[in-house]
PDB file of N, CA and C in Angstrom:
ATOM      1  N   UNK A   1      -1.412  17.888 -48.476  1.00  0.00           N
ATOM      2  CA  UNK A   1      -0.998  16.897 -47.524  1.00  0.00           C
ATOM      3  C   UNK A   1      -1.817  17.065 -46.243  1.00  0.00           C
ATOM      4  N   UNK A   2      -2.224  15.715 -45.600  1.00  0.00           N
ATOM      5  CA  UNK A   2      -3.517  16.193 -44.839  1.00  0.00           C
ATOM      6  C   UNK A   2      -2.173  16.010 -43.151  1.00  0.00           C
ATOM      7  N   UNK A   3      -2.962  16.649 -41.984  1.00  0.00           N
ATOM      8  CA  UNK A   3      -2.219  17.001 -40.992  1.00  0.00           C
ATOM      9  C   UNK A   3      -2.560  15.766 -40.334  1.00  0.00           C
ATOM     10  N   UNK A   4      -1.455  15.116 -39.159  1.00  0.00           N
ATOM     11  CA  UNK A   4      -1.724  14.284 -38.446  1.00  0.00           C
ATOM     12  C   UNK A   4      -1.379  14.880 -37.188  1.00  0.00           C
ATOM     13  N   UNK A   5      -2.321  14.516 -35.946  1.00  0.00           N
ATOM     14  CA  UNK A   5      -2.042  14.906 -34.849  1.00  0.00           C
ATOM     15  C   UNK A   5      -2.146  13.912 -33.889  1.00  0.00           C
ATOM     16  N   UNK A   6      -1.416  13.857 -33.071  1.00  0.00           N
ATOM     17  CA  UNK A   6      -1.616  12.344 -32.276  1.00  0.00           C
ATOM     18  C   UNK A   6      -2.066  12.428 -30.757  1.00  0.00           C
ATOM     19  N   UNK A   7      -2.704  12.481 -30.031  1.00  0.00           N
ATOM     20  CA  UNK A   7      -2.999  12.184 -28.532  1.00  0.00           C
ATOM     21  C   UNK A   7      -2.918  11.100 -27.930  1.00  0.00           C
ATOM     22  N   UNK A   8      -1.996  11.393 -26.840  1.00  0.00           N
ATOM     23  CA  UNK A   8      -1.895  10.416 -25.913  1.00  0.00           C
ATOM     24  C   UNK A   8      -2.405  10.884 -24.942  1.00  0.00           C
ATOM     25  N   UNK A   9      -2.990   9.622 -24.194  1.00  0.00           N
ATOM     26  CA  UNK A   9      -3.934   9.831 -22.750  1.00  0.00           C
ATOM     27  C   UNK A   9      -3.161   8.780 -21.740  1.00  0.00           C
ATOM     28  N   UNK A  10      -2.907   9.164 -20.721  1.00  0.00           N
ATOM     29  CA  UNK A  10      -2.401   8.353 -19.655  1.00  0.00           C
ATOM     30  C   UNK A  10      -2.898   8.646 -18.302  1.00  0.00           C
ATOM     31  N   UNK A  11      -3.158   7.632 -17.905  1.00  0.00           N
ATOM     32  CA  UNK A  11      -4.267   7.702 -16.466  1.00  0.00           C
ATOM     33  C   UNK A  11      -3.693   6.394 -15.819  1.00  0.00           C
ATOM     34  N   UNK A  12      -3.930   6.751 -14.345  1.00  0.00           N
ATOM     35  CA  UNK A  12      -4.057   6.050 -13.237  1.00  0.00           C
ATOM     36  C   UNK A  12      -5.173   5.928 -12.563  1.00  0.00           C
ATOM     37  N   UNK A  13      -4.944   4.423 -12.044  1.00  0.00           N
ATOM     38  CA  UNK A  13      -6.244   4.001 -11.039  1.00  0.00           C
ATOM     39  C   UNK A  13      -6.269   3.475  -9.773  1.00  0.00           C
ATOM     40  N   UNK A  14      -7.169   3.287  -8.875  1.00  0.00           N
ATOM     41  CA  UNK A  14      -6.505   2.809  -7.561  1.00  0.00           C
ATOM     42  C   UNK A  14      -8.037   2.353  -7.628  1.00  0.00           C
ATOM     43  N   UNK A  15      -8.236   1.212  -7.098  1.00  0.00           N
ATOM     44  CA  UNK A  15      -9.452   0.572  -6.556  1.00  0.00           C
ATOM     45  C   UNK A  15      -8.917   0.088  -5.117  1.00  0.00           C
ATOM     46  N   UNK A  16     -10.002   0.450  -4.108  1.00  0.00           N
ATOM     47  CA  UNK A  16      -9.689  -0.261  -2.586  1.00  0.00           C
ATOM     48  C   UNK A  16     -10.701  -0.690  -2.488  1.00  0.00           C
ATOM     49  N   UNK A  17     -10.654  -2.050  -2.242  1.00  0.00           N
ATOM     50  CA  UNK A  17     -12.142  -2.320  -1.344  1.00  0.00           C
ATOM     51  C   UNK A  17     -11.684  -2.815   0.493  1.00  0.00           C
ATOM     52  N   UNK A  18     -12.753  -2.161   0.325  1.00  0.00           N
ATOM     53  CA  UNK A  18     -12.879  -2.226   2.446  1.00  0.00           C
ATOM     54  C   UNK A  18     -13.612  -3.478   3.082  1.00  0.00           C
ATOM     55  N   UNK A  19     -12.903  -4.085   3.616  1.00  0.00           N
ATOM     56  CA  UNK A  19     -13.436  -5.316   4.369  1.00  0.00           C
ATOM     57  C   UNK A  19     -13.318  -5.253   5.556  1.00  0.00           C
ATOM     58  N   UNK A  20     -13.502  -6.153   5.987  1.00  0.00           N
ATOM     59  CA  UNK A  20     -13.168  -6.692   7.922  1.00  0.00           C
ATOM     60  C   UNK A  20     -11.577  -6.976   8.047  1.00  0.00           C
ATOM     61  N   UNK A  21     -10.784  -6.670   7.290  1.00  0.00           N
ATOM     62  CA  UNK A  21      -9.179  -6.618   7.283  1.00  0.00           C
ATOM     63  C   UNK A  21      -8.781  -5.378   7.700  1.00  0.00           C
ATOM     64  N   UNK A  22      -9.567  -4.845   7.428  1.00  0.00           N
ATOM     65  CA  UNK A  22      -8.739  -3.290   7.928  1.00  0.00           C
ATOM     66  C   UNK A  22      -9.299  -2.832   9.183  1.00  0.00           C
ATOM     67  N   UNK A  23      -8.543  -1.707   9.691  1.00  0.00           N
ATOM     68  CA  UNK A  23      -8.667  -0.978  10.680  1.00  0.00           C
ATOM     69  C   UNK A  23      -8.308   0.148  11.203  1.00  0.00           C
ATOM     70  N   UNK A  24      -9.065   1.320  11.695  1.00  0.00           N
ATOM     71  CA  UNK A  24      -8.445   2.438  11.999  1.00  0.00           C
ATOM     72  C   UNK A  24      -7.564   2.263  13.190  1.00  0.00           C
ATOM     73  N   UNK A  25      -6.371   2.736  12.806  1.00  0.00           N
ATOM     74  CA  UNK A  25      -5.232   2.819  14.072  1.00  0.00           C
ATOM     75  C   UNK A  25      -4.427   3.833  13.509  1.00  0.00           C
ATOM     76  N   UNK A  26      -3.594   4.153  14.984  1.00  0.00           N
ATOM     77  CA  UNK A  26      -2.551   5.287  14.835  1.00  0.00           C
ATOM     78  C   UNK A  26      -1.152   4.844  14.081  1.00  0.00           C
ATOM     79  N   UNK A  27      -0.941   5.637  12.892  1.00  0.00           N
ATOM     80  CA  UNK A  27       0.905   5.419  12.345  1.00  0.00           C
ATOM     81  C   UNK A  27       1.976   6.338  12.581  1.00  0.00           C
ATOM     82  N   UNK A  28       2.489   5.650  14.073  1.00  0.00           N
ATOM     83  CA  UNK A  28       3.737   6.314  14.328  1.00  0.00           C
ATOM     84  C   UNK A  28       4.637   7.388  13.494  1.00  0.00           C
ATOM     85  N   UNK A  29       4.732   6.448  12.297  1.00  0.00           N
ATOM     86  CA  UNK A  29       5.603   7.175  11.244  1.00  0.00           C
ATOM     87  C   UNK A  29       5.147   8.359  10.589  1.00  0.00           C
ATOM     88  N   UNK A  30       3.874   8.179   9.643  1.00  0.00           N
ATOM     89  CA  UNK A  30       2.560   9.123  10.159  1.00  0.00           C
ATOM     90  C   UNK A  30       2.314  10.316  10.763  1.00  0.00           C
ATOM     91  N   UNK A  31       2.636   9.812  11.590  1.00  0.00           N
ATOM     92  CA  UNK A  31       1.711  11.104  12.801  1.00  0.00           C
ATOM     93  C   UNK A  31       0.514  11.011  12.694  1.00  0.00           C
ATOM     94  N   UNK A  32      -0.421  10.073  12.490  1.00  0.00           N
ATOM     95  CA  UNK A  32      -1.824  10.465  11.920  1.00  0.00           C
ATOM     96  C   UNK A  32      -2.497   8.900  12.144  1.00  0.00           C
ATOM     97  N   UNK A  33      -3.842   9.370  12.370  1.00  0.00           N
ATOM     98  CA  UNK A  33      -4.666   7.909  12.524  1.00  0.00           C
ATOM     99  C   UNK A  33      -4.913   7.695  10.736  1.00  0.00           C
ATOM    100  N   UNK A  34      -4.887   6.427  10.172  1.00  0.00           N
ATOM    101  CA  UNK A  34      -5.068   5.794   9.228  1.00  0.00           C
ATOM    102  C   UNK A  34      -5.596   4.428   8.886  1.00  0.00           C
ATOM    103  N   UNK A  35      -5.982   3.852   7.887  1.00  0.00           N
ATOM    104  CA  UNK A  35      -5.882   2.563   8.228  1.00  0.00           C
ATOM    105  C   UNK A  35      -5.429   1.575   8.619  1.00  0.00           C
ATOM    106  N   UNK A  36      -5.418   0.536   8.566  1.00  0.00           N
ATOM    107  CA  UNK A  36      -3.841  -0.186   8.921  1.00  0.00           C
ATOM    108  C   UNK A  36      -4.499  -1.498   8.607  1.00  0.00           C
ATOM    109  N   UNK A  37      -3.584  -2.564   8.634  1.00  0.00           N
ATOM    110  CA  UNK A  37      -3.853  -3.964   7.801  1.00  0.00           C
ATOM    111  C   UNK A  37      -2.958  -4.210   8.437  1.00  0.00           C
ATOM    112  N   UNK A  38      -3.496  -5.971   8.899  1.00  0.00           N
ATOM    113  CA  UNK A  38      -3.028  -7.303   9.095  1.00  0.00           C
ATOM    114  C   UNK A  38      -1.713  -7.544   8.426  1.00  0.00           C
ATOM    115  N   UNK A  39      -0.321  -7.863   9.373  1.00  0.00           N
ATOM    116  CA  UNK A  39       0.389  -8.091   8.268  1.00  0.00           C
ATOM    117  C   UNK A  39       0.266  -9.536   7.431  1.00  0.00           C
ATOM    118  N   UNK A  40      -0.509 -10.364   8.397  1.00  0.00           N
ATOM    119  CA  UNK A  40      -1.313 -11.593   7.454  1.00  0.00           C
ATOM    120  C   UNK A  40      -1.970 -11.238   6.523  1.00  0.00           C
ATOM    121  N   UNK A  41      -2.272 -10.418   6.021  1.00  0.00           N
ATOM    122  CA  UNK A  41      -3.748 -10.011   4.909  1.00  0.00           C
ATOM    123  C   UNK A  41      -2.633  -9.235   4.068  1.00  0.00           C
ATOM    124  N   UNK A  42      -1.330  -8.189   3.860  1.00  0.00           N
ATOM    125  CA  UNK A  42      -1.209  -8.226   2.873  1.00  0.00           C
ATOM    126  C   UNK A  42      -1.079  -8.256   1.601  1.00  0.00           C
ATOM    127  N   UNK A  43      -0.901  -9.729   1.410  1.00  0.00           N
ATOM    128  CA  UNK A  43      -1.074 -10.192   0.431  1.00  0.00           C
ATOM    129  C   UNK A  43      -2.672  -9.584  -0.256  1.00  0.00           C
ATOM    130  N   UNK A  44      -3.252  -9.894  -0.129  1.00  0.00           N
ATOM    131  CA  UNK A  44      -4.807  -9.656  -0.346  1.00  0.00           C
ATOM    132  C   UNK A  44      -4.536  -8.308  -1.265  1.00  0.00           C
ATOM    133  N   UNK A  45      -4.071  -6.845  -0.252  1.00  0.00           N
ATOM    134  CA  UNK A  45      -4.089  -5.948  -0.787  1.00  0.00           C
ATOM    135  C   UNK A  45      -3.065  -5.358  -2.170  1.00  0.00           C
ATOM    136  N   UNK A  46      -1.885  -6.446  -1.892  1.00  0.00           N
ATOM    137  CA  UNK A  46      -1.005  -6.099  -3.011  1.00  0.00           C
ATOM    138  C   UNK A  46      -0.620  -7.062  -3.829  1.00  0.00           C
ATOM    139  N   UNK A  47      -0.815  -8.371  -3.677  1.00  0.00           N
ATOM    140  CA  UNK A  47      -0.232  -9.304  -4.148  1.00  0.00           C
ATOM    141  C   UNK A  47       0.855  -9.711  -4.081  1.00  0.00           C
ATOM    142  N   UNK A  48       1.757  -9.369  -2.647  1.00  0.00           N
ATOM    143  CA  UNK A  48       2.755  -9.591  -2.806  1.00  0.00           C
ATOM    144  C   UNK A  48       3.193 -10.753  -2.427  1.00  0.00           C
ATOM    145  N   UNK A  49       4.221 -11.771  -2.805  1.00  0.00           N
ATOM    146  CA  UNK A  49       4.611 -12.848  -2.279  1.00  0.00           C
ATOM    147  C   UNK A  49       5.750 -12.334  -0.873  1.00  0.00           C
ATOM    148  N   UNK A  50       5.539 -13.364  -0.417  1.00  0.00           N
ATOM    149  CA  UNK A  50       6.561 -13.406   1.260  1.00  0.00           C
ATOM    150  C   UNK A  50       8.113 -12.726   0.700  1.00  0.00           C
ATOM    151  N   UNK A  51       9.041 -13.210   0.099  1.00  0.00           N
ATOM    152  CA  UNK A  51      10.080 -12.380  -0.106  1.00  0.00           C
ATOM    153  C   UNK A  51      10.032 -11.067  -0.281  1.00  0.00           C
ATOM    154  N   UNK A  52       9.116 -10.572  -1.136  1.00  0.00           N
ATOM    155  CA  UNK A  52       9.443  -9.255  -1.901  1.00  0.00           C
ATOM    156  C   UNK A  52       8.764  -8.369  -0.538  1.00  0.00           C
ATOM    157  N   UNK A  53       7.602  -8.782   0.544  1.00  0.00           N
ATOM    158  CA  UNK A  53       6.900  -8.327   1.436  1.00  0.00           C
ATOM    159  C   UNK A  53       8.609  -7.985   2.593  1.00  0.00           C
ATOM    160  N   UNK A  54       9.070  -9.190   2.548  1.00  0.00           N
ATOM    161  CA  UNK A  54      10.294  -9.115   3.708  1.00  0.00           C
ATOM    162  C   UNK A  54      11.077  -8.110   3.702  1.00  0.00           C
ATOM    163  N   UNK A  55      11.632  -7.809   2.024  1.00  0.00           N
ATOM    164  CA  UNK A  55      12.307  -6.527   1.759  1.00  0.00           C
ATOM    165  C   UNK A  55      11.801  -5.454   1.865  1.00  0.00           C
ATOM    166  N   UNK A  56      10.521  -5.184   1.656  1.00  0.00           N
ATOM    167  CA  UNK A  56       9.540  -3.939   1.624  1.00  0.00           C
ATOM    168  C   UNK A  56       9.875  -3.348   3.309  1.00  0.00           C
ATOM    169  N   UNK A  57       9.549  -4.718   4.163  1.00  0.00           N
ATOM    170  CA  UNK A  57       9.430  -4.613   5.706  1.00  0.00           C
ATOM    171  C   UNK A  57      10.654  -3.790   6.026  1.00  0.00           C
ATOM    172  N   UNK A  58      12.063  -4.919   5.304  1.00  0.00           N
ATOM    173  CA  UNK A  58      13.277  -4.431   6.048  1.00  0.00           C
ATOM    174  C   UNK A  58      14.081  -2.998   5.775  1.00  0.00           C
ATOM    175  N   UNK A  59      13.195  -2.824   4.470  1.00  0.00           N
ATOM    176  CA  UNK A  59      14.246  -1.148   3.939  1.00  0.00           C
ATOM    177  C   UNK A  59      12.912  -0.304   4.530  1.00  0.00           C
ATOM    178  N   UNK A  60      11.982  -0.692   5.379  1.00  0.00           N
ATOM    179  CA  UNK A  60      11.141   0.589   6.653  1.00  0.00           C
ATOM    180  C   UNK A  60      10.664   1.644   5.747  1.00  0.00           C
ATOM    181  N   UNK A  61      10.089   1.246   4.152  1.00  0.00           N
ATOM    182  CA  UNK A  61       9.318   1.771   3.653  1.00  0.00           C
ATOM    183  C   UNK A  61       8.151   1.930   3.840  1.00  0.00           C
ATOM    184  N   UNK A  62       7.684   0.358   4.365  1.00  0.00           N
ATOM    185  CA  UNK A  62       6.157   0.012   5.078  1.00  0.00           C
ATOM    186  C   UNK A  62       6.461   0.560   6.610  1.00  0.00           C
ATOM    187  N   UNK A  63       5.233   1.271   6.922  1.00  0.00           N
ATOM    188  CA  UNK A  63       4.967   1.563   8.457  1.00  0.00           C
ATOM    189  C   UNK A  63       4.196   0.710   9.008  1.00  0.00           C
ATOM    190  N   UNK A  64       4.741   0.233  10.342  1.00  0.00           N
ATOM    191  CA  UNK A  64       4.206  -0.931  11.050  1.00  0.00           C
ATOM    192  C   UNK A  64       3.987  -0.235  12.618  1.00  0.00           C
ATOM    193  N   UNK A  65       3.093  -0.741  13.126  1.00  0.00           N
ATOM    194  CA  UNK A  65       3.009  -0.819  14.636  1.00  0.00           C
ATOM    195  C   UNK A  65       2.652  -1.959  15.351  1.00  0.00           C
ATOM    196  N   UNK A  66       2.191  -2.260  15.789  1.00  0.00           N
ATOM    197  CA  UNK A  66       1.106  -3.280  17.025  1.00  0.00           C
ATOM    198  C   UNK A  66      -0.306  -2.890  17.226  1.00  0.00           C
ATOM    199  N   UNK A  67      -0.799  -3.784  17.529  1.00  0.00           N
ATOM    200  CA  UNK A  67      -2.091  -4.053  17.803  1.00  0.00           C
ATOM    201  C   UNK A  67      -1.952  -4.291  19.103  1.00  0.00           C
ATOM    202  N   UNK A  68      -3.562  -3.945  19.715  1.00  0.00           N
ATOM    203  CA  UNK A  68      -3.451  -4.271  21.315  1.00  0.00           C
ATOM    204  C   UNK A  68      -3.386  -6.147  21.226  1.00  0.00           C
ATOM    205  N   UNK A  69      -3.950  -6.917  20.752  1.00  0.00           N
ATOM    206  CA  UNK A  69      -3.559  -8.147  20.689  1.00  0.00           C
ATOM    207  C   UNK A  69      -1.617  -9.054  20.601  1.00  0.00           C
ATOM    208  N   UNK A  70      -1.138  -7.647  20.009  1.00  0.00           N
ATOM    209  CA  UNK A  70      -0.091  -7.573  19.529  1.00  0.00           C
ATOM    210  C   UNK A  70       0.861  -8.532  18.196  1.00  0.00           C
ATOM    211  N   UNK A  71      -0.263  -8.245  17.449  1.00  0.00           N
ATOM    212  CA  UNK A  71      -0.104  -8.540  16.054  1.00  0.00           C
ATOM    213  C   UNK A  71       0.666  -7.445  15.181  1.00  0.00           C
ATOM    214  N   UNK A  72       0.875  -7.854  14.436  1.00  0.00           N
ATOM    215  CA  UNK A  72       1.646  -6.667  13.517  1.00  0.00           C
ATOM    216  C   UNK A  72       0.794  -5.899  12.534  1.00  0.00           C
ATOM    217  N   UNK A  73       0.281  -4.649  12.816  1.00  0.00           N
ATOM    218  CA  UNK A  73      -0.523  -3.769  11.892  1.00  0.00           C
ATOM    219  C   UNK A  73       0.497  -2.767  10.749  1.00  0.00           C
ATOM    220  N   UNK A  74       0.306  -3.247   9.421  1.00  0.00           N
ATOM    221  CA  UNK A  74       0.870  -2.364   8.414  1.00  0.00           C
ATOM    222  C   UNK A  74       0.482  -0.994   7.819  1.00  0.00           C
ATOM    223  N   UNK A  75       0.797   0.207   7.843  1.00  0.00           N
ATOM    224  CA  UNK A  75      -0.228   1.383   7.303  1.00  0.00           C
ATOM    225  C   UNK A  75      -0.647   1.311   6.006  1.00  0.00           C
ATOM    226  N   UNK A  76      -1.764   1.194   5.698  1.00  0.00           N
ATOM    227  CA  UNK A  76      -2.263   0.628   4.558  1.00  0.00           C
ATOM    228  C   UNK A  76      -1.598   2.151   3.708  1.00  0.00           C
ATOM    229  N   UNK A  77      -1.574   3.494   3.764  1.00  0.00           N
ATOM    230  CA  UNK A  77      -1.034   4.370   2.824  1.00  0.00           C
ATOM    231  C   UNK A  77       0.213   4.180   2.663  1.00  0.00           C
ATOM    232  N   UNK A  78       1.113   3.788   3.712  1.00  0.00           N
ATOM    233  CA  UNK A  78       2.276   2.898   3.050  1.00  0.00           C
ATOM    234  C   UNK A  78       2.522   2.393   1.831  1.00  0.00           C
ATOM    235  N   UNK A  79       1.499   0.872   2.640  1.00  0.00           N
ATOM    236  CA  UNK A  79       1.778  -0.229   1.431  1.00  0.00           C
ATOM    237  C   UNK A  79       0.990   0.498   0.181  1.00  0.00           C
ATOM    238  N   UNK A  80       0.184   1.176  -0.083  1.00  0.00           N
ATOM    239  CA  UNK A  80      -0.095   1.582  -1.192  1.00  0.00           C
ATOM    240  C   UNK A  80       0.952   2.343  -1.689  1.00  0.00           C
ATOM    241  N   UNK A  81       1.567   3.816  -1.230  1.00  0.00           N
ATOM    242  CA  UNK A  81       2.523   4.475  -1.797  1.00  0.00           C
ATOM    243  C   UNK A  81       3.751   3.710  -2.209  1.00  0.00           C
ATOM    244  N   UNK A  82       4.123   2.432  -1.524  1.00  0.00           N
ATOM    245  CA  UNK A  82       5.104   1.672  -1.834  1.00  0.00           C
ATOM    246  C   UNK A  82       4.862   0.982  -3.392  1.00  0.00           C
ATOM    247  N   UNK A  83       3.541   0.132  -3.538  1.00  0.00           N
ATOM    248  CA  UNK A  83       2.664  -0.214  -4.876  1.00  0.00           C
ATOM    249  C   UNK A  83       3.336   0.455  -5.711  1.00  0.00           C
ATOM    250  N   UNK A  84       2.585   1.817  -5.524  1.00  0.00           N
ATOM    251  CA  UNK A  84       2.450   2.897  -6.917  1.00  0.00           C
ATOM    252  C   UNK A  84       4.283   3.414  -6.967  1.00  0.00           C
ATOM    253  N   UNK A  85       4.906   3.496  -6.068  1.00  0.00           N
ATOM    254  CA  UNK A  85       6.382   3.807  -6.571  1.00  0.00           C
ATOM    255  C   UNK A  85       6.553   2.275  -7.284  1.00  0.00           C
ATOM    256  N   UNK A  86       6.308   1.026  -7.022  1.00  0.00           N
ATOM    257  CA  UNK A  86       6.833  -0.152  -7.815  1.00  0.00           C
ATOM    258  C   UNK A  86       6.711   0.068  -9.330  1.00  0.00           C
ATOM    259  N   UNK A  87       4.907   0.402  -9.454  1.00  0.00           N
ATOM    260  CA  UNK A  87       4.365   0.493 -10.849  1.00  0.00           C
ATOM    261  C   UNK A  87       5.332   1.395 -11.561  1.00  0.00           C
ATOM    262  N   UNK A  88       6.019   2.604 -11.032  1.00  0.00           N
ATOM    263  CA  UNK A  88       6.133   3.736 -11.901  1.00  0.00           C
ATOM    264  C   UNK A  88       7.385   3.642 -11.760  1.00  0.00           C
ATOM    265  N   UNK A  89       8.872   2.786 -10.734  1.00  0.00           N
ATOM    266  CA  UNK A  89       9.800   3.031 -10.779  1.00  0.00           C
ATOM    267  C   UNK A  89      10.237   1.706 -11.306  1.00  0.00           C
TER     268      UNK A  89
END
């Protein structure tokens, strides 16, 4: 009787690309300078539609500050760590 052995491979990936959307700024929450993103742009980085973005905002998973313009800057390691808990939870 011949032996069977089976492998499984499981991997993760993260692609970022860097544009004129981002920016180095300080995250309060953080402690640390990081990137940070437009909360207009977003979308771009996660695909998220306006509702599911609102809840993300209101349970203060995403770290936000201001801009000297005083726009709303999101910490882009946030919204990523937020992503990857979606994918996996």
């Amino acid at each position: 009787m011949a032996k069977h052995t089976k492998i499984t491979i499981e991997s993760d990936s993260l692609l970022i690309l860097r544009s004129g959307s981002s920016q180095r700024g300080w995250c309060p929450r953080c402690s640390a300078e990081g990137e940070m993103i437009a909360l207009e742009n977003t979308g771009v980085a996660s695909n998220l539609d306006q509702p599911a973005l609102e809840e993300w905002l209101n349970s203060e998973e995403l770290h936000r500050s201001r801009a000297t313009d005083g726009s709303t800057l999101i910490c882009l390691n946030s919204l990523l760590a937020r992503v990857q808990k979606t994918k996996t939870g």
